[in-house]
N, C-alpha and C. Protein backbone atom coordinates (compact mmCIF):
# COMPACT_ATOMS: atom_id res chain seq x y z
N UNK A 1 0.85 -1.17 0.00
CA UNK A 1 0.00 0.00 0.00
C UNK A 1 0.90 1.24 0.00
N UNK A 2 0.65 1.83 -0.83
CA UNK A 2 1.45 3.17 -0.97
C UNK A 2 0.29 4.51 -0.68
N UNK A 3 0.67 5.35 -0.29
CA UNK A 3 0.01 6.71 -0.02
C UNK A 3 0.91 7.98 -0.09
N UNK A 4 0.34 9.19 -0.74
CA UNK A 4 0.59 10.47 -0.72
C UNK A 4 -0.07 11.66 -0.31
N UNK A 5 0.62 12.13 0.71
CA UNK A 5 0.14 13.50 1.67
C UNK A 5 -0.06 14.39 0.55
N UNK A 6 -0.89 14.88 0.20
CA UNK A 6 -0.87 16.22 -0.72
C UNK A 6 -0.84 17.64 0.01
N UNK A 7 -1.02 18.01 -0.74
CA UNK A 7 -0.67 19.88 -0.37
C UNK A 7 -1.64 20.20 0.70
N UNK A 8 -0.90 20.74 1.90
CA UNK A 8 -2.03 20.98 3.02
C UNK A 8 -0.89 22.47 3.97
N UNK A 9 -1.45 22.58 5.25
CA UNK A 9 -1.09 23.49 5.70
C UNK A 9 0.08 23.19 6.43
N UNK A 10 1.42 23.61 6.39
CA UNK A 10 2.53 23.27 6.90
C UNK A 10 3.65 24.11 7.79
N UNK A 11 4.32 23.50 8.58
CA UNK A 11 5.32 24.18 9.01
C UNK A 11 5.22 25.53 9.84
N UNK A 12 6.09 26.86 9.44
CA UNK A 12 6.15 27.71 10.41
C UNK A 12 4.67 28.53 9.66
N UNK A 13 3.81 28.22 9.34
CA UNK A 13 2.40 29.33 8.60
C UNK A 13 1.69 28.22 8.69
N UNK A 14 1.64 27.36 9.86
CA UNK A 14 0.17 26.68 10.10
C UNK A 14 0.21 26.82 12.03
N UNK A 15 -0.42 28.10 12.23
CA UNK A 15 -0.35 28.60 13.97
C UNK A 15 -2.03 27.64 14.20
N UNK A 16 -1.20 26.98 15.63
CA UNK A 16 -2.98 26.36 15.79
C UNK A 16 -2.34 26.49 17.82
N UNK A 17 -4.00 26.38 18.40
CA UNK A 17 -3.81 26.51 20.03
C UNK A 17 -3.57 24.97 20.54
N UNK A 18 -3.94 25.23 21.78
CA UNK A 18 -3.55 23.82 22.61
C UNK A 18 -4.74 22.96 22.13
N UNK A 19 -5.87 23.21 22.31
CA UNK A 19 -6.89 22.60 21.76
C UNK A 19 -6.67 21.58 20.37
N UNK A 20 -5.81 21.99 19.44
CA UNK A 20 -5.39 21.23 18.45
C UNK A 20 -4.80 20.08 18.89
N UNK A 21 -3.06 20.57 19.34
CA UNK A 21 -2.58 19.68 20.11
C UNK A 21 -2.92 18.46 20.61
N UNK A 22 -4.00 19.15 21.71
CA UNK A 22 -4.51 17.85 22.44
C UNK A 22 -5.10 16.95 21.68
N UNK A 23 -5.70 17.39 20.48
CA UNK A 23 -6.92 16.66 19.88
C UNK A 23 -5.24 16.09 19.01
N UNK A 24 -4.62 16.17 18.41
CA UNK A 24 -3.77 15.28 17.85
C UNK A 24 -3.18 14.19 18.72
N UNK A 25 -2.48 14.24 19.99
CA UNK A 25 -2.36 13.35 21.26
C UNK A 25 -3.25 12.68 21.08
N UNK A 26 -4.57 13.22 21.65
CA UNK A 26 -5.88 11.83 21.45
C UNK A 26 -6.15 11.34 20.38
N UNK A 27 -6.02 11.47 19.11
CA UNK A 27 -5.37 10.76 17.84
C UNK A 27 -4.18 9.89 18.10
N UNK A 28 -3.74 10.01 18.58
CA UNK A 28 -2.50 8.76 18.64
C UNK A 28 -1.24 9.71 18.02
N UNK A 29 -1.38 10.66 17.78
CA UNK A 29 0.07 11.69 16.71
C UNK A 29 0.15 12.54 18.10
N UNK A 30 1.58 11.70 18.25
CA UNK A 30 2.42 12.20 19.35
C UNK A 30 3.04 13.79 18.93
N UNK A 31 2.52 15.23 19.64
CA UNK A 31 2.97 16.23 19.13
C UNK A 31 4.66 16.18 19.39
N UNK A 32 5.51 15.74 19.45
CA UNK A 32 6.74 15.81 19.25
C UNK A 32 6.69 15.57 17.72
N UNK A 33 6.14 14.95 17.29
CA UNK A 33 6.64 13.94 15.47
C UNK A 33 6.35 15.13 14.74
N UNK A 34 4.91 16.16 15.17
CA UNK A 34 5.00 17.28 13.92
C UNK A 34 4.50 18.86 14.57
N UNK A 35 4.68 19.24 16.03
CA UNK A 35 4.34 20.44 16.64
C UNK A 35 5.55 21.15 17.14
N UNK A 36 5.51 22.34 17.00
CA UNK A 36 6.98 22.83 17.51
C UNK A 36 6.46 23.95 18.14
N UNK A 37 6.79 24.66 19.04
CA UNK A 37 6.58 26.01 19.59
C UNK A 37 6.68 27.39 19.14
N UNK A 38 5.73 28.23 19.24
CA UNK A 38 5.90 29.19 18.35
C UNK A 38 6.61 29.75 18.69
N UNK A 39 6.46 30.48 20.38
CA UNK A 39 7.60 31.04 21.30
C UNK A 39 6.51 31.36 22.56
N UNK A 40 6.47 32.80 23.00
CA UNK A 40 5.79 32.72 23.88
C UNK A 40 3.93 32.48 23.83
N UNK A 41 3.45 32.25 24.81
CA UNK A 41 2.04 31.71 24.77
C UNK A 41 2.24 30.32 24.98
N UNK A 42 0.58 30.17 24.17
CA UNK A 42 0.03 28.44 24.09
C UNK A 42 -0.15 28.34 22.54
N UNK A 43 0.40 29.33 21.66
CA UNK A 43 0.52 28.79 20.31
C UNK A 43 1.67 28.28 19.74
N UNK A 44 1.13 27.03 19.00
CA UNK A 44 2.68 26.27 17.92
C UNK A 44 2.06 26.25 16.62
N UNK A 45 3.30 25.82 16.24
CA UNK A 45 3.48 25.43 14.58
C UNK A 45 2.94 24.01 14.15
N UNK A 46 2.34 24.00 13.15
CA UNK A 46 1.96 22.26 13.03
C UNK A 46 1.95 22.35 11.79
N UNK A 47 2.72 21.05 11.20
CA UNK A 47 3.18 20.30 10.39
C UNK A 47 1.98 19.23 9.59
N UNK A 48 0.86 19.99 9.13
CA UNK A 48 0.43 18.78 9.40
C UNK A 48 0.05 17.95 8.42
N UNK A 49 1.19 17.91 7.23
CA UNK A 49 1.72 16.57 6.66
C UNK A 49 2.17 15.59 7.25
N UNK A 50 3.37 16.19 8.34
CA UNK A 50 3.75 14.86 8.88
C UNK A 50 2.86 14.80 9.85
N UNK A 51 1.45 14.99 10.49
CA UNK A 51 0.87 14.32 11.41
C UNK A 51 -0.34 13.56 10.48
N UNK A 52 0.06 13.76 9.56
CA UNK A 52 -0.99 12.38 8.47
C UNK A 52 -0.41 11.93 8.59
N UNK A 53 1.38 11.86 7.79
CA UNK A 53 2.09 10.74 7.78
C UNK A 53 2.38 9.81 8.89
N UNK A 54 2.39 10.30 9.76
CA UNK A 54 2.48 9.55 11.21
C UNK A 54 1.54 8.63 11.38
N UNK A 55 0.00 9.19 10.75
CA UNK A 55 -1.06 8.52 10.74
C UNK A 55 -1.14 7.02 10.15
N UNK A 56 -0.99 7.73 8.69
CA UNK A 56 -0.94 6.32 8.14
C UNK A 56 0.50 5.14 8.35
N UNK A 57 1.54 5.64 8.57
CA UNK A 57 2.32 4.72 8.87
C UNK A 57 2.07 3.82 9.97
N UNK A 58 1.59 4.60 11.23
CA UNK A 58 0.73 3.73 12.00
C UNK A 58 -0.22 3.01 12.02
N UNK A 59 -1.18 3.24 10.82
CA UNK A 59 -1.85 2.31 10.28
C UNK A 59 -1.61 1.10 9.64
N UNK A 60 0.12 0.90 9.48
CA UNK A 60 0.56 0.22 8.32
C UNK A 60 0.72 0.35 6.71
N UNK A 61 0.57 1.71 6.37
CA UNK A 61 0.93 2.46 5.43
C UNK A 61 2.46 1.78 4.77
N UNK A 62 2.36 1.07 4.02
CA UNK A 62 3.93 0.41 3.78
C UNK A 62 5.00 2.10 3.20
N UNK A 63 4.61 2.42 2.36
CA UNK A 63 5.09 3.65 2.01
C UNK A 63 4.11 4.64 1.80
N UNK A 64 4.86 5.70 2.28
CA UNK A 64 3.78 7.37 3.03
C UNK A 64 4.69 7.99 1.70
N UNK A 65 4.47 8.60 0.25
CA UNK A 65 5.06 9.96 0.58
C UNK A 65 5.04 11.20 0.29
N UNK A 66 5.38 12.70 1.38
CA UNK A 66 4.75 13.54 1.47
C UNK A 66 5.19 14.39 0.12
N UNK A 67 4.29 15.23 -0.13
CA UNK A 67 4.76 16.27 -1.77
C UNK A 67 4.79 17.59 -0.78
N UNK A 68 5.01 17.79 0.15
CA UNK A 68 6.16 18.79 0.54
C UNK A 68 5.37 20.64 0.17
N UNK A 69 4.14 20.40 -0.66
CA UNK A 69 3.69 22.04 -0.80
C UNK A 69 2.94 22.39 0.58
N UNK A 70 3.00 23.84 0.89
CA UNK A 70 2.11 24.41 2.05
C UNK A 70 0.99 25.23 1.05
N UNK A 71 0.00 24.78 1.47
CA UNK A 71 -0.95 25.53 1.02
C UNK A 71 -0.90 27.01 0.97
N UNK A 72 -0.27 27.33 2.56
CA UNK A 72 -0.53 28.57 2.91
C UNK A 72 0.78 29.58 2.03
N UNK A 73 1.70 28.81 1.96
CA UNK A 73 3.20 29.59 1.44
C UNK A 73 2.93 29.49 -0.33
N UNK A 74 1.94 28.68 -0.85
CA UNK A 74 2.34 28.88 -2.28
C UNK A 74 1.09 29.49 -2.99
N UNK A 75 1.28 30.31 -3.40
CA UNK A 75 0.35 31.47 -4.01
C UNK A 75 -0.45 30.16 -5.42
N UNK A 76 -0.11 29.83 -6.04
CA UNK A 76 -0.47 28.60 -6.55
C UNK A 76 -1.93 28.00 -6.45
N UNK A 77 -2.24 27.25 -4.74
CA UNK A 77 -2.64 26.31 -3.90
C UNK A 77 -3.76 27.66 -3.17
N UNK A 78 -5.10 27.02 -3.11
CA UNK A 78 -5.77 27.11 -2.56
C UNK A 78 -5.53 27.06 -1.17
N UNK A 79 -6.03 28.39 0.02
CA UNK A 79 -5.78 28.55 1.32
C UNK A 79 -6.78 29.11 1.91
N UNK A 80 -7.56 28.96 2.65
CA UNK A 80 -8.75 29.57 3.18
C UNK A 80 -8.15 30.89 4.36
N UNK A 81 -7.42 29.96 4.86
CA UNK A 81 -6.23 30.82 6.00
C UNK A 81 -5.92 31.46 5.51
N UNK A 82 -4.81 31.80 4.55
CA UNK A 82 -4.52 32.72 3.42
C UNK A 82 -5.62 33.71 3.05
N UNK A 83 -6.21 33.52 2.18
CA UNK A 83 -7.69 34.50 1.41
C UNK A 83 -8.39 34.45 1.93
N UNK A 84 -8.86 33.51 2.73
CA UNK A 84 -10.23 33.79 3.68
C UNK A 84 -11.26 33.53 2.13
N UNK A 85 -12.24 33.99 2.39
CA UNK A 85 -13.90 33.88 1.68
C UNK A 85 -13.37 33.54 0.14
N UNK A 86 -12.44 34.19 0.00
CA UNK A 86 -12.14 34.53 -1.37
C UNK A 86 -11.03 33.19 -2.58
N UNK A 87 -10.93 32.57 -1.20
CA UNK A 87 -9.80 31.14 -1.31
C UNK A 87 -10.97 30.15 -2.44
N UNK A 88 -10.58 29.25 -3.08
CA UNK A 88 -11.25 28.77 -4.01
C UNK A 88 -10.90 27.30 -3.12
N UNK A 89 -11.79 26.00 -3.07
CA UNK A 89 -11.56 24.71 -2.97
C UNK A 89 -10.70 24.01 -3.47
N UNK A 90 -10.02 23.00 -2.48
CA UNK A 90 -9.61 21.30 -3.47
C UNK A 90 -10.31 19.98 -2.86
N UNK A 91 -9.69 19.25 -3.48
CA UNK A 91 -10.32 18.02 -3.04
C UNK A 91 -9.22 16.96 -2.77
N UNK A 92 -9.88 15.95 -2.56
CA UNK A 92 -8.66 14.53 -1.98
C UNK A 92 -9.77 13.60 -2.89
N UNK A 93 -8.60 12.83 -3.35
CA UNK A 93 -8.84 11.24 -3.95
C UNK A 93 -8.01 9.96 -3.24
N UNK A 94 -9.18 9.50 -3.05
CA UNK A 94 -8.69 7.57 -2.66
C UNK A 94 -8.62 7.04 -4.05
N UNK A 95 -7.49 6.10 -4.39
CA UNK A 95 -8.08 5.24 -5.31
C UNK A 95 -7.53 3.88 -5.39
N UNK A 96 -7.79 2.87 -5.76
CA UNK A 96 -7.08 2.04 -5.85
C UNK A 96 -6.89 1.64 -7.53
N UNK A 97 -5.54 1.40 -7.57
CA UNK A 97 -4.83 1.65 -9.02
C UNK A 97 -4.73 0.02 -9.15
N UNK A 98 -4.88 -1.02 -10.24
CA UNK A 98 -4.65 -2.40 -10.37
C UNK A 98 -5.28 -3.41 -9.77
């Protein structure tokens, strides 16, 4: 089984509160694997390609792999965070190939 993270919100331009956090912990995605601290407060950074990827590898995901765009950093890619009202949709596909 192979899988690919697509373009989502990443790195240092995805600010979320503790409330996230926790709700990733109670997911089983240990915030060490993709949360980092913003600085002062109760806000961090989240990654959260690698807290899919974490996901499915724990699922048994034989190979995860991530395509590395931030929604929010590439003018490109649809961002709601970014544009707000004005952000246009994407979508996600399952499929099975063979």
């Amino acid at each position: 089984l192979v899988a690919a993270v697509g373009p989502c919100a990443t790195g240092a331009r995805y600010e979320v509160g503790p409330e996230v956090v926790a709700a990733l912990a109670r997911a089983g995605v240990p915030p060490v694997a993709c949360v980092r601290a913003r600085g002062p407060g109760d806000r961090a950074w989240l990654d959260l390609d690698r807290a899919v990827a974490h996901q499915l590898e724990a699922a048994g995901v034989g190979t995860v792999e991530r395509l590395g765009r931030c929604t929010i950093a590439d003018p490109e890619l649809h961002s709601h965070r970014r544009d707000g009202d004005r952000a246009g949709r994407g979508a996600g596909l399952i499929a099975r190939l063979g």
